[in-house]
PDB file of N, CA and C in Angstrom:
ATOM      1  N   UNK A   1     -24.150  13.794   6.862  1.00  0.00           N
ATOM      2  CA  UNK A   1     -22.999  14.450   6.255  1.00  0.00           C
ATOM      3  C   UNK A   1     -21.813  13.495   6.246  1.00  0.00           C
ATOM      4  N   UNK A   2     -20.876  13.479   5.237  1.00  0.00           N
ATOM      5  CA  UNK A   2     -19.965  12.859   5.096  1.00  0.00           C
ATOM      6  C   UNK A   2     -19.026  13.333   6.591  1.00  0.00           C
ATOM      7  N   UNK A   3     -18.459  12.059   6.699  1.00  0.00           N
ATOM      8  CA  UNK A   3     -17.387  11.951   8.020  1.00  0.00           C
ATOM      9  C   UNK A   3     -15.972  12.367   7.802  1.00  0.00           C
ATOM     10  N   UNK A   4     -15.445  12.358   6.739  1.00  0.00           N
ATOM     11  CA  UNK A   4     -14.706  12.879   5.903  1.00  0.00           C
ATOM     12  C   UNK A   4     -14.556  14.297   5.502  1.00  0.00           C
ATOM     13  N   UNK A   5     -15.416  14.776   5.313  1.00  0.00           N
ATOM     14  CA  UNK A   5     -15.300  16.464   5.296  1.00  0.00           C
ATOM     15  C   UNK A   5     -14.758  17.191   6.394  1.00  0.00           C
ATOM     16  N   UNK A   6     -15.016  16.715   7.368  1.00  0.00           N
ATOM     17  CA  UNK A   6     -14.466  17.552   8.638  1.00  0.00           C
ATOM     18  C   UNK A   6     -13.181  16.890   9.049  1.00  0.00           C
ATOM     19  N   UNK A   7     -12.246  16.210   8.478  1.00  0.00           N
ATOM     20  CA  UNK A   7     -11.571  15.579   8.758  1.00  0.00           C
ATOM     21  C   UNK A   7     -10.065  16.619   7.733  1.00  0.00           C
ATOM     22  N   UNK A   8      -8.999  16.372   8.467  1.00  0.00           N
ATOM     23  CA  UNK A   8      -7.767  16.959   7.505  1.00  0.00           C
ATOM     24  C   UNK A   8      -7.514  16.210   6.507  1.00  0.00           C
ATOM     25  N   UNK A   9      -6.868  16.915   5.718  1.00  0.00           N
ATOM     26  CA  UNK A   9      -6.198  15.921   4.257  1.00  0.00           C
ATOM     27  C   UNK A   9      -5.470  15.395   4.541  1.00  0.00           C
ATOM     28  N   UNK A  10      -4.570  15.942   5.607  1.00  0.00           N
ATOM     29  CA  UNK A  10      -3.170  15.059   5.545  1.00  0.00           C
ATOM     30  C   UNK A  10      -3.531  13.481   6.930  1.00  0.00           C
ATOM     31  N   UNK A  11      -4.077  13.672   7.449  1.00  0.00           N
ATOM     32  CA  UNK A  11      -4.988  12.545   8.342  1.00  0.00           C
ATOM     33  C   UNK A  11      -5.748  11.745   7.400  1.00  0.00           C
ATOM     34  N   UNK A  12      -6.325  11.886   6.416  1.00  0.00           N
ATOM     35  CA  UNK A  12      -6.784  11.248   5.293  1.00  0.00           C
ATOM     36  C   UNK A  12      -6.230  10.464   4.201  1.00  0.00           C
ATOM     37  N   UNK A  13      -5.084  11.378   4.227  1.00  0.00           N
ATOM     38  CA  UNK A  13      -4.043  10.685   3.307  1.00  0.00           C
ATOM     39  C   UNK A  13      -3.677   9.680   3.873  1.00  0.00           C
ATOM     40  N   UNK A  14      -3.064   9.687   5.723  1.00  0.00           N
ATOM     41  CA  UNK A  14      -1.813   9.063   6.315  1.00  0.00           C
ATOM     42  C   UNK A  14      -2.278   8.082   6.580  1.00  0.00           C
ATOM     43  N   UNK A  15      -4.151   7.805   6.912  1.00  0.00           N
ATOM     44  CA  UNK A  15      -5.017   6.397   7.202  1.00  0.00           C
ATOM     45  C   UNK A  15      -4.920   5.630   5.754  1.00  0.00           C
ATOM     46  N   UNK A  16      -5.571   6.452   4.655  1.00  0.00           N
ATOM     47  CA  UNK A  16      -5.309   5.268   3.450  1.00  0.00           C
ATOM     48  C   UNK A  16      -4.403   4.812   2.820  1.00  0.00           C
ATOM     49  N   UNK A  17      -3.161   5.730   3.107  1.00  0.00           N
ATOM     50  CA  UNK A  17      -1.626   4.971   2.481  1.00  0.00           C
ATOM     51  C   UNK A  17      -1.605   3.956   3.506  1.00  0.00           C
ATOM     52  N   UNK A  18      -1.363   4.230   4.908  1.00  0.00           N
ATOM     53  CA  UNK A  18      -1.089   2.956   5.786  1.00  0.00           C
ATOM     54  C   UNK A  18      -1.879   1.612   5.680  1.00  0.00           C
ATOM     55  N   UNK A  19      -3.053   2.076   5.237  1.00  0.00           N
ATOM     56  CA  UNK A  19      -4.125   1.033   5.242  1.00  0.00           C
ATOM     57  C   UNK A  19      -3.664  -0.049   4.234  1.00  0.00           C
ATOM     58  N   UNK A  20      -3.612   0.823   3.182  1.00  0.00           N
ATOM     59  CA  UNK A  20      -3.382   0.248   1.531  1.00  0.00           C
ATOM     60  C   UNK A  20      -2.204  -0.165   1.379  1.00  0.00           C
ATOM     61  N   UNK A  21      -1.017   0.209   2.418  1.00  0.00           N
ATOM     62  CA  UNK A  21       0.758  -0.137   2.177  1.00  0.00           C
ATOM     63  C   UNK A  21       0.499  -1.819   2.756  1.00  0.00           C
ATOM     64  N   UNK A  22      -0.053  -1.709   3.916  1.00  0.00           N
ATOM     65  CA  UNK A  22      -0.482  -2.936   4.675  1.00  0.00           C
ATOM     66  C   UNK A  22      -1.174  -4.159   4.164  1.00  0.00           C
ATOM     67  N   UNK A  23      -2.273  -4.073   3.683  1.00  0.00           N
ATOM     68  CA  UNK A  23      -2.875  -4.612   2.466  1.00  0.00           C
ATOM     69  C   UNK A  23      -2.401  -5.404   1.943  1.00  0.00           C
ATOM     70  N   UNK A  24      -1.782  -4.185   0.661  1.00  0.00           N
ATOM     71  CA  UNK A  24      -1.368  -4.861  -0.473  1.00  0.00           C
ATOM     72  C   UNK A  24      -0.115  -5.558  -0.443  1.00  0.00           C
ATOM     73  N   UNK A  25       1.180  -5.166   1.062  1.00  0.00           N
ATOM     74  CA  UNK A  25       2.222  -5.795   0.926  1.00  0.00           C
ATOM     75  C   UNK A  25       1.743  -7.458   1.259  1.00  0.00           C
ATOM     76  N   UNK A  26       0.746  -7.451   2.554  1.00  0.00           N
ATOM     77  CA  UNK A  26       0.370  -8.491   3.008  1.00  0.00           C
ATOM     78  C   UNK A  26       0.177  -9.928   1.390  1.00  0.00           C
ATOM     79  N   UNK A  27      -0.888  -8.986   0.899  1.00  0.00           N
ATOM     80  CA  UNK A  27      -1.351 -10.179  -0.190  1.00  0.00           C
ATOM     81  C   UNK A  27      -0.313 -10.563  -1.073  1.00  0.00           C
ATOM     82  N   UNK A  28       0.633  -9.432  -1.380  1.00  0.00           N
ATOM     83  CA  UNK A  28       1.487  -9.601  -2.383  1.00  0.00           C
ATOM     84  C   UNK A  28       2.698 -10.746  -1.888  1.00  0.00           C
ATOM     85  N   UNK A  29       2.661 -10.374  -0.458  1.00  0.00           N
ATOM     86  CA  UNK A  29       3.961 -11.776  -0.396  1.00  0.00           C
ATOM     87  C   UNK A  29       3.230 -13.300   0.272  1.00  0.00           C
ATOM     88  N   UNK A  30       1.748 -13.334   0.213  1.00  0.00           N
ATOM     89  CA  UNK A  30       0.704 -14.153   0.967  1.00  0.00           C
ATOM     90  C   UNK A  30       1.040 -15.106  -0.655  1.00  0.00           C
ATOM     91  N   UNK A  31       0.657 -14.357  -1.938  1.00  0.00           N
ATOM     92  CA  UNK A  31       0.022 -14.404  -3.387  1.00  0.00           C
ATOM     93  C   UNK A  31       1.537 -15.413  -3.946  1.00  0.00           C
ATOM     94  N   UNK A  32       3.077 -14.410  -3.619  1.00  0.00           N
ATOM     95  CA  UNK A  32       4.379 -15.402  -3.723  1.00  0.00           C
ATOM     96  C   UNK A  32       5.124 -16.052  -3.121  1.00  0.00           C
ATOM     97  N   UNK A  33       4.514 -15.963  -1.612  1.00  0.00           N
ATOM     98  CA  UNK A  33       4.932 -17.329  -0.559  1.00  0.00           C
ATOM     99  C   UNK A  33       3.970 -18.945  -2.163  1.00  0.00           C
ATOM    100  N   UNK A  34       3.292 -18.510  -2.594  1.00  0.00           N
ATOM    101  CA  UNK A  34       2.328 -19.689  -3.201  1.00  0.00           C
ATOM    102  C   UNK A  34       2.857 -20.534  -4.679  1.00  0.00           C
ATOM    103  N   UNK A  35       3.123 -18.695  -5.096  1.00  0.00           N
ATOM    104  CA  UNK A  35       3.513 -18.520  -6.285  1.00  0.00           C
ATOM    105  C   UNK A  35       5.091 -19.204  -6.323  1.00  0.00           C
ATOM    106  N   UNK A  36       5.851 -18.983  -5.577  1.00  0.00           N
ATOM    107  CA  UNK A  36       7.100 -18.977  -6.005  1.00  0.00           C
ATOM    108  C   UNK A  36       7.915 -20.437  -5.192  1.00  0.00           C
ATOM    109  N   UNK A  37       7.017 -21.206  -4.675  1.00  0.00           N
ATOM    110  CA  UNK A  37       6.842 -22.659  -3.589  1.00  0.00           C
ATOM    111  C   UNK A  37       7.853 -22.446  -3.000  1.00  0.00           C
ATOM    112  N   UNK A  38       6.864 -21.320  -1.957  1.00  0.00           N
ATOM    113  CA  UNK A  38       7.160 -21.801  -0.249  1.00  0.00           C
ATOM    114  C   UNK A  38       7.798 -20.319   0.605  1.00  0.00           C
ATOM    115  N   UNK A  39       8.569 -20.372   1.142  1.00  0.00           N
ATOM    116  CA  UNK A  39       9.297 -19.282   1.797  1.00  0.00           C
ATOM    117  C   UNK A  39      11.186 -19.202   1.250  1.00  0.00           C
ATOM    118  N   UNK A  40      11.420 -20.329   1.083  1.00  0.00           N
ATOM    119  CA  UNK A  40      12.589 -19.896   0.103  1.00  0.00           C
ATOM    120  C   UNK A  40      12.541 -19.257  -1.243  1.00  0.00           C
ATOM    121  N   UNK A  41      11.430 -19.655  -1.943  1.00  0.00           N
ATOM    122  CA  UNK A  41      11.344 -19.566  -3.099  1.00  0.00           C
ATOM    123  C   UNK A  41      10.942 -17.430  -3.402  1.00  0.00           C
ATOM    124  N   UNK A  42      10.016 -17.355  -2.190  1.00  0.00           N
ATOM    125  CA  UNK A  42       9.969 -16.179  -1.788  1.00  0.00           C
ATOM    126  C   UNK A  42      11.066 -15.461  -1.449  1.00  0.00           C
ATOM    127  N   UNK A  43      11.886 -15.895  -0.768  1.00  0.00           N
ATOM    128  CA  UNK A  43      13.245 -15.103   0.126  1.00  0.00           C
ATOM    129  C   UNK A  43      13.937 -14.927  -1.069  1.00  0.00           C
ATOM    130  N   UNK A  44      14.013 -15.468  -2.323  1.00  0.00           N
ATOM    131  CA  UNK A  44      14.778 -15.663  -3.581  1.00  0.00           C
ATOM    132  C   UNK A  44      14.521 -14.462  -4.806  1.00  0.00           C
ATOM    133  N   UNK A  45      13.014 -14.534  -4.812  1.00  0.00           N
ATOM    134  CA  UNK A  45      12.331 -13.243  -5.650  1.00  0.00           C
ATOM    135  C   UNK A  45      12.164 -12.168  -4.935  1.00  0.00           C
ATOM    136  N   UNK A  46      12.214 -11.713  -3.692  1.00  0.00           N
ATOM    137  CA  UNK A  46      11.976 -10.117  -3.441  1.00  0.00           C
ATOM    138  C   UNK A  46      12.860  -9.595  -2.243  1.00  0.00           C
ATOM    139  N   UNK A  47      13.112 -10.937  -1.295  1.00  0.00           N
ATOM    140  CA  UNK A  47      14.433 -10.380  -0.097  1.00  0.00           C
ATOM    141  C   UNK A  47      15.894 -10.866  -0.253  1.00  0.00           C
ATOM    142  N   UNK A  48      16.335 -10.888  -1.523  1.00  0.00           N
ATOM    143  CA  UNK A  48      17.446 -11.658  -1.110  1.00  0.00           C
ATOM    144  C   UNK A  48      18.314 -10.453  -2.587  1.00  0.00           C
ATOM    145  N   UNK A  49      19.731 -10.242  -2.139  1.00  0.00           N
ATOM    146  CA  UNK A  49      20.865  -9.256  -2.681  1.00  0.00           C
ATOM    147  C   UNK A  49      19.891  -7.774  -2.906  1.00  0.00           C
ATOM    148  N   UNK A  50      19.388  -7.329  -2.282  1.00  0.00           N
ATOM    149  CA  UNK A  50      18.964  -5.868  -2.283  1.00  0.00           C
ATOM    150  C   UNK A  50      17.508  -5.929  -3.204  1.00  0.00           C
ATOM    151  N   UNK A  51      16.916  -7.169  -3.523  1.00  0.00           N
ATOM    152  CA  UNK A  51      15.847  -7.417  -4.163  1.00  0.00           C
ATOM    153  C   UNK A  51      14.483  -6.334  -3.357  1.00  0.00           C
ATOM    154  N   UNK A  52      14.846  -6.275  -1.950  1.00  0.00           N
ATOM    155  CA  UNK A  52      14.099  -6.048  -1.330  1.00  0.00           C
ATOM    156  C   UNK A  52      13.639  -4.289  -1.723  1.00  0.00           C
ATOM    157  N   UNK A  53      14.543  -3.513  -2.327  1.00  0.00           N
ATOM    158  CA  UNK A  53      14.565  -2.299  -2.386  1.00  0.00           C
ATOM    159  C   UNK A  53      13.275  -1.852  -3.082  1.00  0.00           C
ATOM    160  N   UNK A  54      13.660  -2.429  -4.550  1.00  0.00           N
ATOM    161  CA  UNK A  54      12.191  -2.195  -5.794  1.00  0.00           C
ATOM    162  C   UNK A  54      11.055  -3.378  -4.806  1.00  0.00           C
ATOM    163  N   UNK A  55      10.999  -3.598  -4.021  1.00  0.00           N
ATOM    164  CA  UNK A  55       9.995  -4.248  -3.496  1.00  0.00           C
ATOM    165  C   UNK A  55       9.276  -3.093  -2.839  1.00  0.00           C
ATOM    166  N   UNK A  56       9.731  -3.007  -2.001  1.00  0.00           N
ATOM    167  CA  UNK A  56       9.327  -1.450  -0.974  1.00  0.00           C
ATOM    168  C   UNK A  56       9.102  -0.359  -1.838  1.00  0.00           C
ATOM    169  N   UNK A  57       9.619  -0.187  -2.809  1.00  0.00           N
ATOM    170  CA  UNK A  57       9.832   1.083  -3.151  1.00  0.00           C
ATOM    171  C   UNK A  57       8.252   1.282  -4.196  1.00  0.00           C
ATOM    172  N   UNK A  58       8.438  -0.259  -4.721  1.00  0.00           N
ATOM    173  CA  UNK A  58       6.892   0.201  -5.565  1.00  0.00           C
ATOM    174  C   UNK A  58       5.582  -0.131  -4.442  1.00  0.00           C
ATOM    175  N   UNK A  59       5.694  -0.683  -3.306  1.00  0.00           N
ATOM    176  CA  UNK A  59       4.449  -0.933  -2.780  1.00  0.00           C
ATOM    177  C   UNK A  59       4.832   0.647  -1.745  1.00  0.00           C
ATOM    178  N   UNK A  60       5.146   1.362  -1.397  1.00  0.00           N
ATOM    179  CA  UNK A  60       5.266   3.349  -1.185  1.00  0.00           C
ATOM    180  C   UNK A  60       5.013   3.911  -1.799  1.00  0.00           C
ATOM    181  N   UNK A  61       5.629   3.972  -3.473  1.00  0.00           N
ATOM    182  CA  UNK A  61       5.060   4.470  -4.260  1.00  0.00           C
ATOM    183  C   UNK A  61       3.149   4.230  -4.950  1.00  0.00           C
ATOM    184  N   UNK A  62       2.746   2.976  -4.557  1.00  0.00           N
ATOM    185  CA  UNK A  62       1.278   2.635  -4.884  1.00  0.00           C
ATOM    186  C   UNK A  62       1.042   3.430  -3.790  1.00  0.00           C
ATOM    187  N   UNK A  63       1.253   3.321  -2.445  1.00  0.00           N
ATOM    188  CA  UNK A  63       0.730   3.627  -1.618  1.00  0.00           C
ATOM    189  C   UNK A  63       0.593   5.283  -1.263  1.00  0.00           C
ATOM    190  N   UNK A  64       1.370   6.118  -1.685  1.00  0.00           N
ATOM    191  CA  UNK A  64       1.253   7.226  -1.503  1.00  0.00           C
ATOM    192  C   UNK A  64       0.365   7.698  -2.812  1.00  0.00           C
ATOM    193  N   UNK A  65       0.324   7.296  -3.638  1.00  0.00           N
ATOM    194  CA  UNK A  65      -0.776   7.617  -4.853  1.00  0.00           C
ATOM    195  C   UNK A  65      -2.379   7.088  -4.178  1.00  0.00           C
ATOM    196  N   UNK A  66      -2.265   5.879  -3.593  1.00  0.00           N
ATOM    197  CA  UNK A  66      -3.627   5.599  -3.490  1.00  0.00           C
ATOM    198  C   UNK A  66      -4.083   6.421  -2.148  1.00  0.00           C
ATOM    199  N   UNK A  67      -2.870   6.518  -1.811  1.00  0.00           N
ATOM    200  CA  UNK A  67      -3.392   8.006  -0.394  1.00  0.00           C
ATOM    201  C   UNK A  67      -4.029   9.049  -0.821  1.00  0.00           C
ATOM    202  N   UNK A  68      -2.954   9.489  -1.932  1.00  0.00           N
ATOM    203  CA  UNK A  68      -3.325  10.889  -2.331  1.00  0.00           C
ATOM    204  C   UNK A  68      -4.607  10.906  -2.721  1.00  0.00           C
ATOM    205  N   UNK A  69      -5.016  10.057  -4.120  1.00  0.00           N
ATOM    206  CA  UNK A  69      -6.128   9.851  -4.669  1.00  0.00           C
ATOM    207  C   UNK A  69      -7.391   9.716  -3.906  1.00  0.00           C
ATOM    208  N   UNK A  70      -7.228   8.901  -3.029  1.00  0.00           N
ATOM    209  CA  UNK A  70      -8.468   8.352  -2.136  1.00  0.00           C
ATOM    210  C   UNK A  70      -8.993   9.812  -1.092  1.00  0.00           C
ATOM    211  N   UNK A  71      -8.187  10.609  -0.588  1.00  0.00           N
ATOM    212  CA  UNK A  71      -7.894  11.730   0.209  1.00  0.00           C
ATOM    213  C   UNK A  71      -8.803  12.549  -0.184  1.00  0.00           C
ATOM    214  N   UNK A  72      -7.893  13.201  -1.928  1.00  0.00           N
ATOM    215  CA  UNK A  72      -8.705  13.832  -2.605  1.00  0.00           C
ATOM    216  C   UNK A  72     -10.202  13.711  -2.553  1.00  0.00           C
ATOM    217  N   UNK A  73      -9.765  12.472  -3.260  1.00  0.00           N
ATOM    218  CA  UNK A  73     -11.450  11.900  -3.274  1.00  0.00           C
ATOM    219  C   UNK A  73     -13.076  12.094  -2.467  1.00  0.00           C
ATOM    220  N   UNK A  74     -12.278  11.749  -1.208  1.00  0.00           N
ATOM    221  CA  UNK A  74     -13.298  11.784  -0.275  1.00  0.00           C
ATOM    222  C   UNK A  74     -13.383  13.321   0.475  1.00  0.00           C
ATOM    223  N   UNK A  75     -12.066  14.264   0.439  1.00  0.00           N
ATOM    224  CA  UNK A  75     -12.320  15.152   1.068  1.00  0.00           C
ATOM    225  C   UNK A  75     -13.171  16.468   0.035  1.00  0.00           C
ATOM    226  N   UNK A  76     -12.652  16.259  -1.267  1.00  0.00           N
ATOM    227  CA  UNK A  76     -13.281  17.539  -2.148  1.00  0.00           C
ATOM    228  C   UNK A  76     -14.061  17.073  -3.125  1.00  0.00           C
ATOM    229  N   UNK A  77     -14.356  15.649  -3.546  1.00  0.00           N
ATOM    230  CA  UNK A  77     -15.206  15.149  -4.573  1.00  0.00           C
ATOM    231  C   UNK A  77     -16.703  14.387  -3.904  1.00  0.00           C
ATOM    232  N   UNK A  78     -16.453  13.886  -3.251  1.00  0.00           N
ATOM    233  CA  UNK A  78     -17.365  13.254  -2.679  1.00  0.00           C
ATOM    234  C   UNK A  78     -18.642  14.059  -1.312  1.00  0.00           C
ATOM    235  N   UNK A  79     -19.837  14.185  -2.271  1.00  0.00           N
ATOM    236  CA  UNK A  79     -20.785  14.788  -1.060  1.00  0.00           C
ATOM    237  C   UNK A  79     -21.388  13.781   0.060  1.00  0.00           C
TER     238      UNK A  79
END
């Protein structure tokens, strides 16, 4: 039986947003530490005069969708 069924939604949700917030922030500033040469070049595109805001705000917003979705998923779609 799925491990997931007996499990809450909202415990389901709160593991794959955290999982997926973690993740994807990791790669995304791993991907423009590379992209953008170096750690200044980084501090320039996403932390620097309030840059940081729409930074956070869209990797929460992915992340509470891929919670929700994945949640769903596994708690009422998946046998």
């Amino acid at each position: 039986m799925n491990q997931y069924k007996n499990a809450r939604f909202l415990n389901l949700f709160i593991r794959f947003a955290i999982i997926f917030f973690v993740i994807v922030t990791f790669l995304k500033i791993t991907m423009g530490f590379f992209r953008f040469d170096g750690l200044e070049g980084l501090k320039n595109e996403y932390f620097i005069d309030g840059k940081w805001q729409p930074f956070l705000r869209l990797q929460i917003i992915m992340s509470l969708v891929y919670g929700l979705l994945m949640a769903g998923f596994y708690k009422f779609i998946k046998k």
